[in-house]
PDB file of N, CA and C in Angstrom:
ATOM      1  N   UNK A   1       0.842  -1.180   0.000  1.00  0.00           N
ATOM      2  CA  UNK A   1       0.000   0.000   0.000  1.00  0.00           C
ATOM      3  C   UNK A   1       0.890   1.248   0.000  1.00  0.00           C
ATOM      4  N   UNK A   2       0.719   2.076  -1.155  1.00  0.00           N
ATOM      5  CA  UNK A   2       1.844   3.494  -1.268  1.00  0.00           C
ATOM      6  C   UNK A   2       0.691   4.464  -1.248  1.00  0.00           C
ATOM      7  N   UNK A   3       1.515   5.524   0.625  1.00  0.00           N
ATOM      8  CA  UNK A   3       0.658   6.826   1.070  1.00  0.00           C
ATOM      9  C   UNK A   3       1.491   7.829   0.196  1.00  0.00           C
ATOM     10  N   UNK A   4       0.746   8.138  -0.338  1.00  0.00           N
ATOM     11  CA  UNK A   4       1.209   9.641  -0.984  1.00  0.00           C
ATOM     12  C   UNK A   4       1.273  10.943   0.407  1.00  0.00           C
ATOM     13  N   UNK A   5       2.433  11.216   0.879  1.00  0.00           N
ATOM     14  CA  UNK A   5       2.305  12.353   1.896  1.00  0.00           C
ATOM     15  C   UNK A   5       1.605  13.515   1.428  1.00  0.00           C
ATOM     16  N   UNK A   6       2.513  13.774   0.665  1.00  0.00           N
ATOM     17  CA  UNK A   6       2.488  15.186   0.075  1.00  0.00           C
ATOM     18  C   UNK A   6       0.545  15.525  -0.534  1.00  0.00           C
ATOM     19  N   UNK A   7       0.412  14.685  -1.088  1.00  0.00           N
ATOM     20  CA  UNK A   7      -1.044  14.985  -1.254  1.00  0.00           C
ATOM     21  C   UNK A   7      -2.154  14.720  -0.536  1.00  0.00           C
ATOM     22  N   UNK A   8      -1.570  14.315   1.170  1.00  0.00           N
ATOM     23  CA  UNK A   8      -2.976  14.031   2.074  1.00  0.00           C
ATOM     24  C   UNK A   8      -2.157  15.565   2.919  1.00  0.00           C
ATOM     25  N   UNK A   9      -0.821  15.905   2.759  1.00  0.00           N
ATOM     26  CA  UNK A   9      -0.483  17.159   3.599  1.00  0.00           C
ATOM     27  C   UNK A   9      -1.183  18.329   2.789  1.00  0.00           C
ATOM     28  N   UNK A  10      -0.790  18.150   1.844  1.00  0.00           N
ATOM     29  CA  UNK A  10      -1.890  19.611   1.043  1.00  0.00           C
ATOM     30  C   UNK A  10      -3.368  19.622   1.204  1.00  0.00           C
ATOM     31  N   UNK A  11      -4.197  18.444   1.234  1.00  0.00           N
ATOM     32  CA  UNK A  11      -5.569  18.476   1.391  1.00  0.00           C
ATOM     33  C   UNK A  11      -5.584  18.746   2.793  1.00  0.00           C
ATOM     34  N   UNK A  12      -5.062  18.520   3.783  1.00  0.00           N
ATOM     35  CA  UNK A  12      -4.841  19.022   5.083  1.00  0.00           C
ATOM     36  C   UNK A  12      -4.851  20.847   5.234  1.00  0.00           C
ATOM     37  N   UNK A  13      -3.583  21.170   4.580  1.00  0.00           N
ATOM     38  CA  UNK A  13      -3.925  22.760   4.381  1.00  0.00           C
ATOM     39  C   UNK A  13      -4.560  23.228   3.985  1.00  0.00           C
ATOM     40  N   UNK A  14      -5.360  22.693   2.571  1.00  0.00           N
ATOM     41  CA  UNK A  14      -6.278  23.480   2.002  1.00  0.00           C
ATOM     42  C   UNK A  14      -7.852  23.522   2.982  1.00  0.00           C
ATOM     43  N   UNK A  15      -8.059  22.410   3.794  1.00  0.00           N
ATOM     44  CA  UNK A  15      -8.808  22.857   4.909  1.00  0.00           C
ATOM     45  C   UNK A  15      -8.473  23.847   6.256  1.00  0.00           C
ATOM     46  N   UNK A  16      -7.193  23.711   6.311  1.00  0.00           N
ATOM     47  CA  UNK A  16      -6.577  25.101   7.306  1.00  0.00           C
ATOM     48  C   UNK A  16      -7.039  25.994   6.394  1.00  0.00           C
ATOM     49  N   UNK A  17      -6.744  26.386   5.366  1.00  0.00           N
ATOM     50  CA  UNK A  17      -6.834  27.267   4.515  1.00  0.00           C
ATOM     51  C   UNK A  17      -7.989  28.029   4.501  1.00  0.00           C
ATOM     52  N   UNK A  18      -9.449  27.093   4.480  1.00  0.00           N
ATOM     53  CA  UNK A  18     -10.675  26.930   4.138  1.00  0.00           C
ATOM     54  C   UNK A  18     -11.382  27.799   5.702  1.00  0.00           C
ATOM     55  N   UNK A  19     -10.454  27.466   6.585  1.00  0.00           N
ATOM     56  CA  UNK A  19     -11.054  27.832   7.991  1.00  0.00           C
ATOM     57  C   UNK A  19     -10.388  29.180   8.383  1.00  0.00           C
ATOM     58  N   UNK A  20      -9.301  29.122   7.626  1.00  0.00           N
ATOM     59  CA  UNK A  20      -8.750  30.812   7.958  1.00  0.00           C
ATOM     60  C   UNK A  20      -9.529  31.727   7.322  1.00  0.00           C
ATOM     61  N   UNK A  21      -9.661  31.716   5.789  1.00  0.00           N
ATOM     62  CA  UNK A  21      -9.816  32.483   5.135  1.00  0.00           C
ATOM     63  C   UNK A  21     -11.768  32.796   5.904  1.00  0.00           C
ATOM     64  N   UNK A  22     -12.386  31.678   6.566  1.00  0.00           N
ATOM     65  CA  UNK A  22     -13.618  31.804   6.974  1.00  0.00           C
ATOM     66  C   UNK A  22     -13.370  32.619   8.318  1.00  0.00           C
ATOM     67  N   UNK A  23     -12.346  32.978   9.192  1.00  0.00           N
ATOM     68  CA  UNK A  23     -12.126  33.414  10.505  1.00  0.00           C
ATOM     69  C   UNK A  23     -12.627  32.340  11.500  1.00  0.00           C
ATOM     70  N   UNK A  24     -12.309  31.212  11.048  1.00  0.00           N
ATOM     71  CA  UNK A  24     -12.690  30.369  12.320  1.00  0.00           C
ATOM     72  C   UNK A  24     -11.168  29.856  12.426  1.00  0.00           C
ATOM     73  N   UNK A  25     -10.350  30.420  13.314  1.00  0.00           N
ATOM     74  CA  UNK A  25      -8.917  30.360  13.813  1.00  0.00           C
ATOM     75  C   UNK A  25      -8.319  29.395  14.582  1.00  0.00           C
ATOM     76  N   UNK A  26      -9.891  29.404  15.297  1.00  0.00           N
ATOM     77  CA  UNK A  26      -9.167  27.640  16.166  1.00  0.00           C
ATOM     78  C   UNK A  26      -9.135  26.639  14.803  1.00  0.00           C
ATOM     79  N   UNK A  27      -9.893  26.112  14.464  1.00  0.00           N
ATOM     80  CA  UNK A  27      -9.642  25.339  13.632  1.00  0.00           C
ATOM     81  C   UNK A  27      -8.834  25.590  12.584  1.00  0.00           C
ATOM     82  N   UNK A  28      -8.349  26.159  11.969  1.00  0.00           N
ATOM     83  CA  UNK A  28      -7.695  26.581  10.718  1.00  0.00           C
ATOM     84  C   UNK A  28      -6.357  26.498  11.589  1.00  0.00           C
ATOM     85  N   UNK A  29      -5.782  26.772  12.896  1.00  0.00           N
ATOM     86  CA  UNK A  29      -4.809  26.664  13.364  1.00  0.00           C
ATOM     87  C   UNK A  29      -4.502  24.916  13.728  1.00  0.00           C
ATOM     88  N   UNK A  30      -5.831  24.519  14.307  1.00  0.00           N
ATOM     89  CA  UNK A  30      -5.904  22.466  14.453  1.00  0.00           C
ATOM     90  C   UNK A  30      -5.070  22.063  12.791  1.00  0.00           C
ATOM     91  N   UNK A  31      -5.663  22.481  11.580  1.00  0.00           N
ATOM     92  CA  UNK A  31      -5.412  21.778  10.433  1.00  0.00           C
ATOM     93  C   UNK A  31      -4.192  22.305   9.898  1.00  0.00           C
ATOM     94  N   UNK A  32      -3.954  23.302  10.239  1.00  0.00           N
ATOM     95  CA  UNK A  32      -2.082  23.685   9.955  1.00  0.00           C
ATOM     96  C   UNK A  32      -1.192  23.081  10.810  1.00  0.00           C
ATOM     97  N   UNK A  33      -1.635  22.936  11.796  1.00  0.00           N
ATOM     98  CA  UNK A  33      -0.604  21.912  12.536  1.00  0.00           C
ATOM     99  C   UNK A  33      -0.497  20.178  12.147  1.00  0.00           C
ATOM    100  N   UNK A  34      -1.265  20.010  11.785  1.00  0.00           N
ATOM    101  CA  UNK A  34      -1.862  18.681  11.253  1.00  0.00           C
ATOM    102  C   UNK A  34      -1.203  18.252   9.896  1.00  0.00           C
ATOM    103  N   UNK A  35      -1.461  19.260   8.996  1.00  0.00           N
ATOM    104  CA  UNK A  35      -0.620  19.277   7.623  1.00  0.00           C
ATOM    105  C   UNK A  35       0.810  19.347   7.958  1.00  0.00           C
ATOM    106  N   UNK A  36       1.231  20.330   9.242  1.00  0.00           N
ATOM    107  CA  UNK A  36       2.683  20.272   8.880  1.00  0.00           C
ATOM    108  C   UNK A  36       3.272  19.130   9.606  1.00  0.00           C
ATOM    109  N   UNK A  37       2.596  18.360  10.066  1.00  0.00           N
ATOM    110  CA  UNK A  37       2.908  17.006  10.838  1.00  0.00           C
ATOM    111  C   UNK A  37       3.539  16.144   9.590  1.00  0.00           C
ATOM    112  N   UNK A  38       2.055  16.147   8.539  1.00  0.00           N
ATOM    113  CA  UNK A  38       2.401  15.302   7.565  1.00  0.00           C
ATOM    114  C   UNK A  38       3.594  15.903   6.434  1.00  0.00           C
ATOM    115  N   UNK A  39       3.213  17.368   6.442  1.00  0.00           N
ATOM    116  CA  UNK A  39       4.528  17.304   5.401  1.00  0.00           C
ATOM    117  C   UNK A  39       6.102  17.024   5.513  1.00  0.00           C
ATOM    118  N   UNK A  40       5.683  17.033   7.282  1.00  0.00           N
ATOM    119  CA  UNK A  40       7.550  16.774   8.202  1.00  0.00           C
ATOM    120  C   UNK A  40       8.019  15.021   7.564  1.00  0.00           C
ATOM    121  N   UNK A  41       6.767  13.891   7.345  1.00  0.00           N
ATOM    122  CA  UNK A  41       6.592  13.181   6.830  1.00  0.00           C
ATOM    123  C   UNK A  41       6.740  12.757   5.523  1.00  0.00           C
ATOM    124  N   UNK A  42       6.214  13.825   5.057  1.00  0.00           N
ATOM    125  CA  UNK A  42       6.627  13.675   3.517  1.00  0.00           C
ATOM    126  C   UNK A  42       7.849  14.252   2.866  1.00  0.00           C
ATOM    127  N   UNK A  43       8.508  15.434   3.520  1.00  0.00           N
ATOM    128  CA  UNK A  43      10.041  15.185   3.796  1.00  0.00           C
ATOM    129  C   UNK A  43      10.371  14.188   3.960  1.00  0.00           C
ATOM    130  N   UNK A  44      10.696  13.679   4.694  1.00  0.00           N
ATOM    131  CA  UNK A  44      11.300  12.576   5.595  1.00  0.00           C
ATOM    132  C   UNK A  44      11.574  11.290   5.030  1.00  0.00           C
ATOM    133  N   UNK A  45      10.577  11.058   4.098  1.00  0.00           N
ATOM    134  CA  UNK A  45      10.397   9.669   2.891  1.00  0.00           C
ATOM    135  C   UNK A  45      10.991  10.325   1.755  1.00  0.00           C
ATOM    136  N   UNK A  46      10.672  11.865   1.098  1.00  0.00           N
ATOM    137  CA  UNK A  46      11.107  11.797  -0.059  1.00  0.00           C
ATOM    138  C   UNK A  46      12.649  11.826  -0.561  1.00  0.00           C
ATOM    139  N   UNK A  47      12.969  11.112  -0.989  1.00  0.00           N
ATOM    140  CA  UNK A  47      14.730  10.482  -1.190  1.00  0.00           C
ATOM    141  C   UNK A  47      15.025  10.995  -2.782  1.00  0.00           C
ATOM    142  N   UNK A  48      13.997  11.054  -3.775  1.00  0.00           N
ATOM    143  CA  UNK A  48      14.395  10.869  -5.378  1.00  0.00           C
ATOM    144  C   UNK A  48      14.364  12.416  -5.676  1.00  0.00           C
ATOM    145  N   UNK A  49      13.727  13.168  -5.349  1.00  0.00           N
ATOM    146  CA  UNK A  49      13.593  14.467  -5.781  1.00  0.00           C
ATOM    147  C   UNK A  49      14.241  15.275  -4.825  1.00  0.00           C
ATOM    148  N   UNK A  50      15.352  16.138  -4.568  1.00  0.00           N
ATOM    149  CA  UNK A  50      15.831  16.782  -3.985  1.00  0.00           C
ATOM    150  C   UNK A  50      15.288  18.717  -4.258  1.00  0.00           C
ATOM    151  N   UNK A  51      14.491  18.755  -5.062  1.00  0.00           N
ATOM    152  CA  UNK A  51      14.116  19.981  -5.655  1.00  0.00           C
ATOM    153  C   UNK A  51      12.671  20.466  -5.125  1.00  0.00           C
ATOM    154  N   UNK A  52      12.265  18.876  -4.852  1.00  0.00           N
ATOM    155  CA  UNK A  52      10.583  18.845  -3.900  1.00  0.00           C
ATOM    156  C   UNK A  52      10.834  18.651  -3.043  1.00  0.00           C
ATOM    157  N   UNK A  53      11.704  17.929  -2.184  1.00  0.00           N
ATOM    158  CA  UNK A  53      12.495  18.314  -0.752  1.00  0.00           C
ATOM    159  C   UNK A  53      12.075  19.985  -0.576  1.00  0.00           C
ATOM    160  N   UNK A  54      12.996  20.535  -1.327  1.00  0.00           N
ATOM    161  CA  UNK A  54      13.781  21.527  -0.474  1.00  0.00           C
ATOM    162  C   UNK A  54      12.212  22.653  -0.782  1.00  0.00           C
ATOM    163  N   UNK A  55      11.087  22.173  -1.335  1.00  0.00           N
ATOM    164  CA  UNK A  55       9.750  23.101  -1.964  1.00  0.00           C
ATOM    165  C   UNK A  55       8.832  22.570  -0.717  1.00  0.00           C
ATOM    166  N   UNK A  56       8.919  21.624  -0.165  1.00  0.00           N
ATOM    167  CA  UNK A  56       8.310  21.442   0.823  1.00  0.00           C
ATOM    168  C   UNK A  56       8.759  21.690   2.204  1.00  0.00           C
ATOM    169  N   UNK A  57       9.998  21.543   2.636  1.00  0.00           N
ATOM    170  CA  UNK A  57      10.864  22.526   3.564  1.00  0.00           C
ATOM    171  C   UNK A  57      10.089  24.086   2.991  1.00  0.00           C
ATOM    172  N   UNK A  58      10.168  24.360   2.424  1.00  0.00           N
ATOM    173  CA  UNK A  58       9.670  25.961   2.212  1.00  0.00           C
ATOM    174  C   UNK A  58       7.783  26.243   2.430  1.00  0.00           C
ATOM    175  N   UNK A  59       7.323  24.996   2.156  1.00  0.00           N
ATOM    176  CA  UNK A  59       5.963  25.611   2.218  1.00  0.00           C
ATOM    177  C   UNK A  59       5.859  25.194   3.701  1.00  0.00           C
ATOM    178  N   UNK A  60       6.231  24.160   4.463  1.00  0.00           N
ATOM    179  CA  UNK A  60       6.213  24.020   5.955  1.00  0.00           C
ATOM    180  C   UNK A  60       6.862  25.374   6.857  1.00  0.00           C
ATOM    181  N   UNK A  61       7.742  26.218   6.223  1.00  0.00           N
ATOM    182  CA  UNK A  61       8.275  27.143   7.008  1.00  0.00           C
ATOM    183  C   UNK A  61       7.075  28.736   6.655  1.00  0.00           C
ATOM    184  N   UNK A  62       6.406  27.963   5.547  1.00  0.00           N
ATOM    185  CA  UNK A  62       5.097  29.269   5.260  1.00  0.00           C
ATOM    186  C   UNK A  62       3.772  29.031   5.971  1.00  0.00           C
ATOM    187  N   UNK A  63       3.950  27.359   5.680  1.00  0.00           N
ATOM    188  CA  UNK A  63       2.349  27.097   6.994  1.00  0.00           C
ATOM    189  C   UNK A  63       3.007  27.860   8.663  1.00  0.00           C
ATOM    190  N   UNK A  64       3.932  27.400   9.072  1.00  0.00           N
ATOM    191  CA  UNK A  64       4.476  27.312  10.073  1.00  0.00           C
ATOM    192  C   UNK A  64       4.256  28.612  10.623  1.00  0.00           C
ATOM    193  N   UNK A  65       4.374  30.016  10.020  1.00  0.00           N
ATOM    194  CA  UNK A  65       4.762  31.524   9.997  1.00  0.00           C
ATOM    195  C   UNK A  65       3.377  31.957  10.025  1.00  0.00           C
ATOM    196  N   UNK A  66       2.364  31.112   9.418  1.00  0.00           N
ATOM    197  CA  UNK A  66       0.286  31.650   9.427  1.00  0.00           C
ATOM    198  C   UNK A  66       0.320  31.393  10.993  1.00  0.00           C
ATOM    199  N   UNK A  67       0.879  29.967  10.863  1.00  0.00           N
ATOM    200  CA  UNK A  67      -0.085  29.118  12.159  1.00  0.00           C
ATOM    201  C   UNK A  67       0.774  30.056  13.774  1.00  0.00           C
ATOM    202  N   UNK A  68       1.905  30.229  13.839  1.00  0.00           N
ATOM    203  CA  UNK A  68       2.375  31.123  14.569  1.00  0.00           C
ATOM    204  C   UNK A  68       1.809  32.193  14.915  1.00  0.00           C
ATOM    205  N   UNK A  69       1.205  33.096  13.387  1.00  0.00           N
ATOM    206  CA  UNK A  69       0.454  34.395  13.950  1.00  0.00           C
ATOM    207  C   UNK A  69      -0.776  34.267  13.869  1.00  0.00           C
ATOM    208  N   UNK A  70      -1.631  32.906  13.964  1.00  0.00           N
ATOM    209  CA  UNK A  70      -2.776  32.746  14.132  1.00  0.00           C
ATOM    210  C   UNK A  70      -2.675  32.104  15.656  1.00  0.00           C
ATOM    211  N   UNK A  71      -1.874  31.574  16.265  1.00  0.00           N
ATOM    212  CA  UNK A  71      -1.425  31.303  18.384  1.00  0.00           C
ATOM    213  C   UNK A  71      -1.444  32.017  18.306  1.00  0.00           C
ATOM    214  N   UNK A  72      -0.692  33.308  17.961  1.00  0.00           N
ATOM    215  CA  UNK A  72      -0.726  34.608  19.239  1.00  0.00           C
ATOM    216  C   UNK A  72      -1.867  35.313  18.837  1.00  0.00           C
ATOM    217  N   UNK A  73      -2.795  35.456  17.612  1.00  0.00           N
ATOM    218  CA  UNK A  73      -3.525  36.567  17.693  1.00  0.00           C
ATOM    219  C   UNK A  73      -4.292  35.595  18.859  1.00  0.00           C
ATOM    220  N   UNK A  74      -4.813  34.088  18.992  1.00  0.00           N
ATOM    221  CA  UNK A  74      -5.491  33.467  19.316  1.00  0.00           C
ATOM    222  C   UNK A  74      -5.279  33.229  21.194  1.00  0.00           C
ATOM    223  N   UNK A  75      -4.161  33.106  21.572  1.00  0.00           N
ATOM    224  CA  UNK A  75      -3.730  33.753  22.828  1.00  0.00           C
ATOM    225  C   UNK A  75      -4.063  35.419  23.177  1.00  0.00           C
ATOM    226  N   UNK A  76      -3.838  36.223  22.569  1.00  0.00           N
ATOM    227  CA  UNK A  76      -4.238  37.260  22.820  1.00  0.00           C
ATOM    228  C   UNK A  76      -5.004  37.733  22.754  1.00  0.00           C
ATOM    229  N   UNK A  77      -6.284  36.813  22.265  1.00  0.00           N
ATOM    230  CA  UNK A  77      -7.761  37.017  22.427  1.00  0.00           C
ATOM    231  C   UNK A  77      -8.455  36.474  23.835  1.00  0.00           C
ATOM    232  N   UNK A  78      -7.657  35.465  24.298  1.00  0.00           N
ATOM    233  CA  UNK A  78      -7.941  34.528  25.560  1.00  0.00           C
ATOM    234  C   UNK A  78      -7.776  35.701  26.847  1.00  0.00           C
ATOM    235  N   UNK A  79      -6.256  37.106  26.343  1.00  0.00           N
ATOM    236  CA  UNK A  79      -5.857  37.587  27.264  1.00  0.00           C
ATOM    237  C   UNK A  79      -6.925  38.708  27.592  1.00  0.00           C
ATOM    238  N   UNK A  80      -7.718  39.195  26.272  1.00  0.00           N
ATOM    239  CA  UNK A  80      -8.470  40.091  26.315  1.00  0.00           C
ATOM    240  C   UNK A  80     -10.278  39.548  26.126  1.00  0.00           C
ATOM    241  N   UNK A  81     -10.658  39.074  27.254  1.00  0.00           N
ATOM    242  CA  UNK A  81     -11.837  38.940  26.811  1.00  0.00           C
ATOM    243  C   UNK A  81     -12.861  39.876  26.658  1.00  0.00           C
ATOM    244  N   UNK A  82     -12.452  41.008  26.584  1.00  0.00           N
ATOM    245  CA  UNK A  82     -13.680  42.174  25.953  1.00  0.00           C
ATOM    246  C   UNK A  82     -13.326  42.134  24.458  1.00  0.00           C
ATOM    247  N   UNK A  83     -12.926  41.155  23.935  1.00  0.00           N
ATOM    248  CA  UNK A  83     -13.430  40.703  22.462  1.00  0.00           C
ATOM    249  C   UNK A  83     -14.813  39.861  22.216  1.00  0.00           C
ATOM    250  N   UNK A  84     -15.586  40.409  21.155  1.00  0.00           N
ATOM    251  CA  UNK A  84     -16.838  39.979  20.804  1.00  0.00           C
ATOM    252  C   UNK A  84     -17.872  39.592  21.920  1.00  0.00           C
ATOM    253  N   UNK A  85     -18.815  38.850  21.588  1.00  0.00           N
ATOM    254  CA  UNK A  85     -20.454  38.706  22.353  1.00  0.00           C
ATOM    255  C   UNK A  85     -20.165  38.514  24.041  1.00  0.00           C
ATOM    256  N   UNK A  86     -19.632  37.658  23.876  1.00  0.00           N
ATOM    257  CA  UNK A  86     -19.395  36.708  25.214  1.00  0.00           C
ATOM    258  C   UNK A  86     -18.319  38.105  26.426  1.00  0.00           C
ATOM    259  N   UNK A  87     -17.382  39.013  25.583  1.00  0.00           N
ATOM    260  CA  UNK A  87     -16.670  40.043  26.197  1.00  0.00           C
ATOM    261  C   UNK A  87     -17.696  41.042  26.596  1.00  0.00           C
ATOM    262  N   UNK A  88     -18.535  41.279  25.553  1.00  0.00           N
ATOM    263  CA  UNK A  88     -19.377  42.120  26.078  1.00  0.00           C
ATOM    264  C   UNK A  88     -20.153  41.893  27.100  1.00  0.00           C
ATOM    265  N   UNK A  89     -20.893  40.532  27.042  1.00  0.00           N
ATOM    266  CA  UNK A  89     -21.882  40.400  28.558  1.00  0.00           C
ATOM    267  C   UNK A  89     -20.908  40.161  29.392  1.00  0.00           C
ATOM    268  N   UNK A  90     -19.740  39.548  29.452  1.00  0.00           N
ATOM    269  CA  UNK A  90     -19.061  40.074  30.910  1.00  0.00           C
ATOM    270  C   UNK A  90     -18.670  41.573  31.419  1.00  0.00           C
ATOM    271  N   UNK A  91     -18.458  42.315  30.465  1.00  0.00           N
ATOM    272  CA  UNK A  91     -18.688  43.884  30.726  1.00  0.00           C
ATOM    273  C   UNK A  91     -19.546  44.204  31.416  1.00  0.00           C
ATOM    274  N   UNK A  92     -20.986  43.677  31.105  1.00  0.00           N
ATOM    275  CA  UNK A  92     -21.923  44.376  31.392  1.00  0.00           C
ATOM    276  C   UNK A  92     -22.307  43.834  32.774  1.00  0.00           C
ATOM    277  N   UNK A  93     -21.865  42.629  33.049  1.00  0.00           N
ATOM    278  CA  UNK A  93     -22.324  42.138  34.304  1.00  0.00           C
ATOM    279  C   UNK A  93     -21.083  42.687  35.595  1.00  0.00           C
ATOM    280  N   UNK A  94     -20.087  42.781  35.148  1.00  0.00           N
ATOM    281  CA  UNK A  94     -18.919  43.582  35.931  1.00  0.00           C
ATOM    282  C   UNK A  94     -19.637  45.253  36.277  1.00  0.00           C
ATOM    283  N   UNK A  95     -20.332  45.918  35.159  1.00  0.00           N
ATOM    284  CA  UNK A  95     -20.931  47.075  35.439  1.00  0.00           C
ATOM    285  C   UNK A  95     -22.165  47.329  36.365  1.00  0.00           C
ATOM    286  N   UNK A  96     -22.771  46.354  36.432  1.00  0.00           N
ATOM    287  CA  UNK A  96     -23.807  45.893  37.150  1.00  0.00           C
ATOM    288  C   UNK A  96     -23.827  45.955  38.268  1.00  0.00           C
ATOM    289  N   UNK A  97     -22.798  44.739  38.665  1.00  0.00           N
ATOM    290  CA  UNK A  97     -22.194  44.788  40.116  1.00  0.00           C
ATOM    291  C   UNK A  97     -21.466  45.852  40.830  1.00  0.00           C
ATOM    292  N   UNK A  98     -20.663  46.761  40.023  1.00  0.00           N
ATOM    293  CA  UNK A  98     -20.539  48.071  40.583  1.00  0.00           C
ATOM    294  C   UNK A  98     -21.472  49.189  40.910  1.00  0.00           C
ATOM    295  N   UNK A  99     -22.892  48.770  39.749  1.00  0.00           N
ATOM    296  CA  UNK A  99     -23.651  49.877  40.296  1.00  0.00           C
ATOM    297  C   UNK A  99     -24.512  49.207  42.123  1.00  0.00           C
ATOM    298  N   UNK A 100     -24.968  50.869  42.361  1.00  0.00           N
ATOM    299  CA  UNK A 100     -25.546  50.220  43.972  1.00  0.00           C
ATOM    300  C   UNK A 100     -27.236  49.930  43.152  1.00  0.00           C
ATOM    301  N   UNK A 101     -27.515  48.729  44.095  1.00  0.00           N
ATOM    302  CA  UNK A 101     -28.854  48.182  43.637  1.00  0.00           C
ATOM    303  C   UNK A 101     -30.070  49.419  43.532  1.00  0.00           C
ATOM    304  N   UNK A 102     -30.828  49.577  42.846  1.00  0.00           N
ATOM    305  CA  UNK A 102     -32.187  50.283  42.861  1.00  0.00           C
ATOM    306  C   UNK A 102     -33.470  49.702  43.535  1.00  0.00           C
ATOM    307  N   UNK A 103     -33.663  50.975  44.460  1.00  0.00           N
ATOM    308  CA  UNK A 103     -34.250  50.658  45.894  1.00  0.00           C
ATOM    309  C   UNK A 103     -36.299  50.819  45.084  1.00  0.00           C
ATOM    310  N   UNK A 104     -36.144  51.268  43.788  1.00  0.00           N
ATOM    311  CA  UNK A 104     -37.623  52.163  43.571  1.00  0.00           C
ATOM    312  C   UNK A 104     -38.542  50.777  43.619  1.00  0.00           C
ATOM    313  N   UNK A 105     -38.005  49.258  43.331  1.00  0.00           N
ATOM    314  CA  UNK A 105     -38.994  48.263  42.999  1.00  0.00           C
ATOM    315  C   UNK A 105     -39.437  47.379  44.322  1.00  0.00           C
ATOM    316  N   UNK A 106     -38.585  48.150  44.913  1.00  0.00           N
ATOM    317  CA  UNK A 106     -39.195  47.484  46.588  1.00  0.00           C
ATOM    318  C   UNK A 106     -39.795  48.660  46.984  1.00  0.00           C
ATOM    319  N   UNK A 107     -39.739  49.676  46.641  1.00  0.00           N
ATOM    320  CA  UNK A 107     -40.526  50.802  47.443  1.00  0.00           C
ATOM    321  C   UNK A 107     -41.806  50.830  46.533  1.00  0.00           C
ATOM    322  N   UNK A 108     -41.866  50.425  45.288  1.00  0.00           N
ATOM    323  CA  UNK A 108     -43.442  50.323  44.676  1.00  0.00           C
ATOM    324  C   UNK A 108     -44.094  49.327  45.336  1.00  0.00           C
ATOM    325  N   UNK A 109     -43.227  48.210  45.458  1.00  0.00           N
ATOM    326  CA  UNK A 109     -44.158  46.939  45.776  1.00  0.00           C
ATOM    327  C   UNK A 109     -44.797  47.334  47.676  1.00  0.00           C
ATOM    328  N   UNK A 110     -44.160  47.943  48.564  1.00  0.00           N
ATOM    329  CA  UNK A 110     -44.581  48.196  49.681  1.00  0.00           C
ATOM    330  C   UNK A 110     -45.375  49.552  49.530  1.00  0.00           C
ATOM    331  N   UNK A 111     -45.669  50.234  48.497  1.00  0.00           N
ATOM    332  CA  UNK A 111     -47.363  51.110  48.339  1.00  0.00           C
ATOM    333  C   UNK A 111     -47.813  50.452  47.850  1.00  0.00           C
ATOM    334  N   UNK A 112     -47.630  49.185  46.817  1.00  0.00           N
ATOM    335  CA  UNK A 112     -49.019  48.726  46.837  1.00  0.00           C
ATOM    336  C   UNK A 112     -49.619  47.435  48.102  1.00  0.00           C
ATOM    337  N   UNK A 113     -48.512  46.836  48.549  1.00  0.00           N
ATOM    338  CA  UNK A 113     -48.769  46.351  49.622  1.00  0.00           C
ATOM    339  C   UNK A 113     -49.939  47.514  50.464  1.00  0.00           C
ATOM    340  N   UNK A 114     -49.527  48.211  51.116  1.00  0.00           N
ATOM    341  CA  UNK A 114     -50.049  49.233  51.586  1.00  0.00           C
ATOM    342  C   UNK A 114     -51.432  49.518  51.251  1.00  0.00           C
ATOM    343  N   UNK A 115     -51.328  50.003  49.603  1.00  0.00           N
ATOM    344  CA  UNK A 115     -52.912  50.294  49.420  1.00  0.00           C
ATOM    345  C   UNK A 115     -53.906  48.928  49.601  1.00  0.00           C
ATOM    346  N   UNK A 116     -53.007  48.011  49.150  1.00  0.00           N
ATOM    347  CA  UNK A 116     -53.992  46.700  49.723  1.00  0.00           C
ATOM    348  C   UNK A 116     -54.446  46.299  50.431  1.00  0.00           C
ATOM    349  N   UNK A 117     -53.438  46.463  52.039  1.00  0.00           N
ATOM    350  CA  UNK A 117     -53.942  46.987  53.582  1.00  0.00           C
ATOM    351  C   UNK A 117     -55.092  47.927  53.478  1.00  0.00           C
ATOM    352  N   UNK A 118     -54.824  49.106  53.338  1.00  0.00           N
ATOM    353  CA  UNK A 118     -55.556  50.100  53.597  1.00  0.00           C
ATOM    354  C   UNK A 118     -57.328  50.095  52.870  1.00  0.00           C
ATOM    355  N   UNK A 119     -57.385  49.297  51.885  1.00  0.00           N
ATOM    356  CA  UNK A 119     -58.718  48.690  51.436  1.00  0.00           C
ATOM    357  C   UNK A 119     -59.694  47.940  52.132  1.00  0.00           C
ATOM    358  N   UNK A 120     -58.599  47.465  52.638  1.00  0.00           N
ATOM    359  CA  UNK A 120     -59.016  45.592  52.971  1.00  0.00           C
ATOM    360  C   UNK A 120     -60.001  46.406  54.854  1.00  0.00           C
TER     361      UNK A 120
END
């Protein structure tokens, strides 16, 4: 049975590829690491071509250089969570808790308590 590296490592990137270019970063960073697993592989076997050697050494040092500045933007989103939906409702619940509670919905509910007494 003959694995072709090189062409299960490229279908590998072209789904990193597929997930970057969509902004879904975790994943597009999972499948660049994944491809360059296999292309370290497909180095590693290829013996006859020294010219696709040294073209795949080069595209592993280009996946390698995305997937690098797709960790840190991706760490430095972890550091800042007042990025997107989920940053915002923790904002808002941090603001919350600083304000002092509002006294007006217990003071309505004890006049109408009251007028209800005062009927009865």
């Amino acid at each position: 049975m003959s694995v072709d590296f090189t062409t299960r490592a490229v279908d590998l990137f072209k789904k990193g590829a597929g997930h970057d270019e969509a902004k879904e970063y975790e994943e597009a960073y999972k499948w660049y690491m994944e491809s360059i697993d296999v292309f370290m592989t497909a180095i590693k076997y290829e013996n006859k071509n020294p010219t696709k050697k040294d073209m795949l050494k080069k595209k592993v040092k280009e996946i390698m250089e995305r997937a690098e500045k797709i960790k840190e933007y991706l760490d430095n989103a972890k550091d800042t969570p007042q990025q997107g939906q989920a940053g915002r409702r923790q904002q808002r619940r941090q603001a919350r808790a600083r304000r002092p509670r509002k006294k007006t919905k217990i003071r309505r509910g004890c006049a109408v308590g009251l007028k209800v007494r005062s009927s009865v």
